[in-house]
C-alpha atoms as a PDB file:
ATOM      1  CA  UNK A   1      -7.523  10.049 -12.956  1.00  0.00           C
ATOM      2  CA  UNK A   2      -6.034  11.954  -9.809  1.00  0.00           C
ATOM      3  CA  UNK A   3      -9.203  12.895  -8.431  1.00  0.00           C
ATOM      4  CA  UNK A   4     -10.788   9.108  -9.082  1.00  0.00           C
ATOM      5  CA  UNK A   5      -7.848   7.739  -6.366  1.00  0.00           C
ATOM      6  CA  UNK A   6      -8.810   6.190  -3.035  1.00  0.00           C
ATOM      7  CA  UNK A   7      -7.291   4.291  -0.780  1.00  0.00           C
ATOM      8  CA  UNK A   8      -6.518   0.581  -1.518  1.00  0.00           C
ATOM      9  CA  UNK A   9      -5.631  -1.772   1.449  1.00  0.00           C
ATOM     10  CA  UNK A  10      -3.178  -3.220  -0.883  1.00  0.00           C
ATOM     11  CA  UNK A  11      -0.346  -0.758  -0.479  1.00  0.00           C
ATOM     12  CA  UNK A  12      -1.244   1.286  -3.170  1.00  0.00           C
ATOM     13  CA  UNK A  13      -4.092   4.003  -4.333  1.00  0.00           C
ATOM     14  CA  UNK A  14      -7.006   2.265  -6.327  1.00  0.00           C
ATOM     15  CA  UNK A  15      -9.193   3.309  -9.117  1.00  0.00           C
ATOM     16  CA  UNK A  16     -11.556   0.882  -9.390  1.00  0.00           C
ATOM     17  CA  UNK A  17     -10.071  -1.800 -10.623  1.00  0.00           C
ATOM     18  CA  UNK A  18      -6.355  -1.637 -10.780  1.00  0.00           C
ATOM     19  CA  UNK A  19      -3.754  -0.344  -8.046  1.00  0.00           C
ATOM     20  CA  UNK A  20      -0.977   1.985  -8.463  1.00  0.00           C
ATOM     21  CA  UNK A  21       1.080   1.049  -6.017  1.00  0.00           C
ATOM     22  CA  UNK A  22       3.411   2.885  -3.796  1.00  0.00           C
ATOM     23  CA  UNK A  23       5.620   4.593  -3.704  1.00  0.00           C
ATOM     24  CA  UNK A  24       5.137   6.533  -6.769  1.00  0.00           C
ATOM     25  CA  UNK A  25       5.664  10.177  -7.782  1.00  0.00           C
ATOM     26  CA  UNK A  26       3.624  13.120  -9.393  1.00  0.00           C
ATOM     27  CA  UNK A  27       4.752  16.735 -10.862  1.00  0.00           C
ATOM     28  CA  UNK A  28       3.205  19.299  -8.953  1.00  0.00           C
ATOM     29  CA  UNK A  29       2.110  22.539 -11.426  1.00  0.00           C
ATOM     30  CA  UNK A  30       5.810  24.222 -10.325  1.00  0.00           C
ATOM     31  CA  UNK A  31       7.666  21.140 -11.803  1.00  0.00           C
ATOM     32  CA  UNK A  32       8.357  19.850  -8.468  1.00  0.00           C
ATOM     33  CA  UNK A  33       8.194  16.054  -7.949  1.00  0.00           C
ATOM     34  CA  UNK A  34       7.170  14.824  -5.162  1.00  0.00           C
ATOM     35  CA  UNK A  35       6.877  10.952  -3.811  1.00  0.00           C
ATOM     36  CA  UNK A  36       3.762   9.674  -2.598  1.00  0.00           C
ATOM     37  CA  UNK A  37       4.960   6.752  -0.252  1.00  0.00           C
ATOM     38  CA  UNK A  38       1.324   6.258   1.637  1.00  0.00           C
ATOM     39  CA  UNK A  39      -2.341   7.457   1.783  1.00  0.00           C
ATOM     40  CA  UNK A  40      -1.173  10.280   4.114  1.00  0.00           C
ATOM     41  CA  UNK A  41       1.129  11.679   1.990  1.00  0.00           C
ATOM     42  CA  UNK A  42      -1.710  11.747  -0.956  1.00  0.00           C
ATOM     43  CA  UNK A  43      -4.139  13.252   1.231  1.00  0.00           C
ATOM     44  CA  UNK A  44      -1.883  15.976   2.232  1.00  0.00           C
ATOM     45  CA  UNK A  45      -1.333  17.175  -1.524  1.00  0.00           C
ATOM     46  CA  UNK A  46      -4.738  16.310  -2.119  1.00  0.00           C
ATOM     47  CA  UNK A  47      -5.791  18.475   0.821  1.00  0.00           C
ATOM     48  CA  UNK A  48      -3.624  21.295  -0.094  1.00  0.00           C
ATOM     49  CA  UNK A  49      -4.699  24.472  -0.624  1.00  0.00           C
ATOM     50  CA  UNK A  50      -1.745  26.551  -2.692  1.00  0.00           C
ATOM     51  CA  UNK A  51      -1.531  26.690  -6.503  1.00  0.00           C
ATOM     52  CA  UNK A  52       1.309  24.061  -6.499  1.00  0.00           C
ATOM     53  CA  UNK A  53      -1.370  20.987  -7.047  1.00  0.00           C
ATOM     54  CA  UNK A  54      -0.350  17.985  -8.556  1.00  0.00           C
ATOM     55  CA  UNK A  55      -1.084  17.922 -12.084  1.00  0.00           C
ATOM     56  CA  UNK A  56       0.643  14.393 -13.503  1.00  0.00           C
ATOM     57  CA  UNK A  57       1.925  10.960 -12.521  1.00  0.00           C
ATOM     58  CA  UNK A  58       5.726  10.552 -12.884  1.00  0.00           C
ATOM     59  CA  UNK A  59       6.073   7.445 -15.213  1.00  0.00           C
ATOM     60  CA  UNK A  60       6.926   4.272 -14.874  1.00  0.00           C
ATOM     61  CA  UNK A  61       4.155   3.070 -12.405  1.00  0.00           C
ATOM     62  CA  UNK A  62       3.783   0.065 -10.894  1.00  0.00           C
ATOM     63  CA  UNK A  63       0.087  -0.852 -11.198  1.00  0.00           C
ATOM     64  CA  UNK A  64      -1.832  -4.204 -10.048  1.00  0.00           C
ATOM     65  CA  UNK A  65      -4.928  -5.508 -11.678  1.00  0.00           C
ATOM     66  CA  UNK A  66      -7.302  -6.165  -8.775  1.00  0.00           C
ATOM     67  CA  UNK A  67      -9.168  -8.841 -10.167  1.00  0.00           C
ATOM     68  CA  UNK A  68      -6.334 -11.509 -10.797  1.00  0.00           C
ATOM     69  CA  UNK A  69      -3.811  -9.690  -8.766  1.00  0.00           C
ATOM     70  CA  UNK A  70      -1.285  -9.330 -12.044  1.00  0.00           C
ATOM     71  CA  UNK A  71       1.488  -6.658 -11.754  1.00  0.00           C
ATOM     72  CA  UNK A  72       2.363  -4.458 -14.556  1.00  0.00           C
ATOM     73  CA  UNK A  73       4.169  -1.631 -15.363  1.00  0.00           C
ATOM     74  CA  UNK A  74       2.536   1.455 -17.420  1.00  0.00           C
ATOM     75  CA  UNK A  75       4.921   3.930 -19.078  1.00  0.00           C
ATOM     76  CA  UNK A  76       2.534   6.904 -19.908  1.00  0.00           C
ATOM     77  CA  UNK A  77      -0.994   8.334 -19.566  1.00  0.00           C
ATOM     78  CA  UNK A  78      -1.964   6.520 -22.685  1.00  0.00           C
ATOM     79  CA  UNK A  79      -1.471   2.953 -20.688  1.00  0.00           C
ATOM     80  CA  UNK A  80      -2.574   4.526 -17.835  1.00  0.00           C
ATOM     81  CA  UNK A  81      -6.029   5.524 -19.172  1.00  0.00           C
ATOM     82  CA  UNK A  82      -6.056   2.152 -21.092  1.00  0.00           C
ATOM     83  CA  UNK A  83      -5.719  -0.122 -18.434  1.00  0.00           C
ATOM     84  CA  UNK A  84      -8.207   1.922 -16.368  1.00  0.00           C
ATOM     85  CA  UNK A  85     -10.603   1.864 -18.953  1.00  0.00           C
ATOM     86  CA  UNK A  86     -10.188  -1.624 -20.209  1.00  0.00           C
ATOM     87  CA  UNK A  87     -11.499  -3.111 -17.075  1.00  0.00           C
ATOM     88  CA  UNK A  88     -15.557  -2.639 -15.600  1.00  0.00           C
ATOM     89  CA  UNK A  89     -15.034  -2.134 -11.688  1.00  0.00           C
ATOM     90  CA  UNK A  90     -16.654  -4.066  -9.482  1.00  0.00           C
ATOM     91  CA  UNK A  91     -17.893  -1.472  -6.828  1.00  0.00           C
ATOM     92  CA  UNK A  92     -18.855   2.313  -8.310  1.00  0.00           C
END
């Protein structure tokens, strides 16, 4: 789900049809965490070229559903990848 992120104009990084909004944190492969307060600060991780990628969300994450606009909390990949995959995007 990392790589599937883009730029929502919502405050928040979208993946097709819900928002994790910011600021949120991931684990970078040393154990590192690291907050992710705009789309700069993603694209600098995601841009970076030393072993020390990210490799997880930090959980809880504050997501919105972009078709009614709901806010939610998810607690673990498992919600993650089920509220990403309960929902058919609207664009890709």
């Amino acid at each position: 789900l990392l790589t599937a992120l883009r730029s929502n104009s919502s405050g928040g990084l979208d993946l097709g049809c819900i928002t994790i909004v910011y600021p949120f944190e991931l684990e970078l492969a040393s154990g590192e965490i690291i907050t992710i307060s705009s789309e700069s600060d993603f694209e600098d991780i995601e841009n970076s070229t030393g072993e020390d990628v990210a490799v997880d969300f930090v959980f809880p994450l504050s997501v919105i559903n972009n078709e009614d606009e709901e806010a939610f909390e998810v607690n673990n990949n498992l919600e993650l990848g089920t509220a990403f995959a309960s929902c058919i995007p609207n664009e890709g």
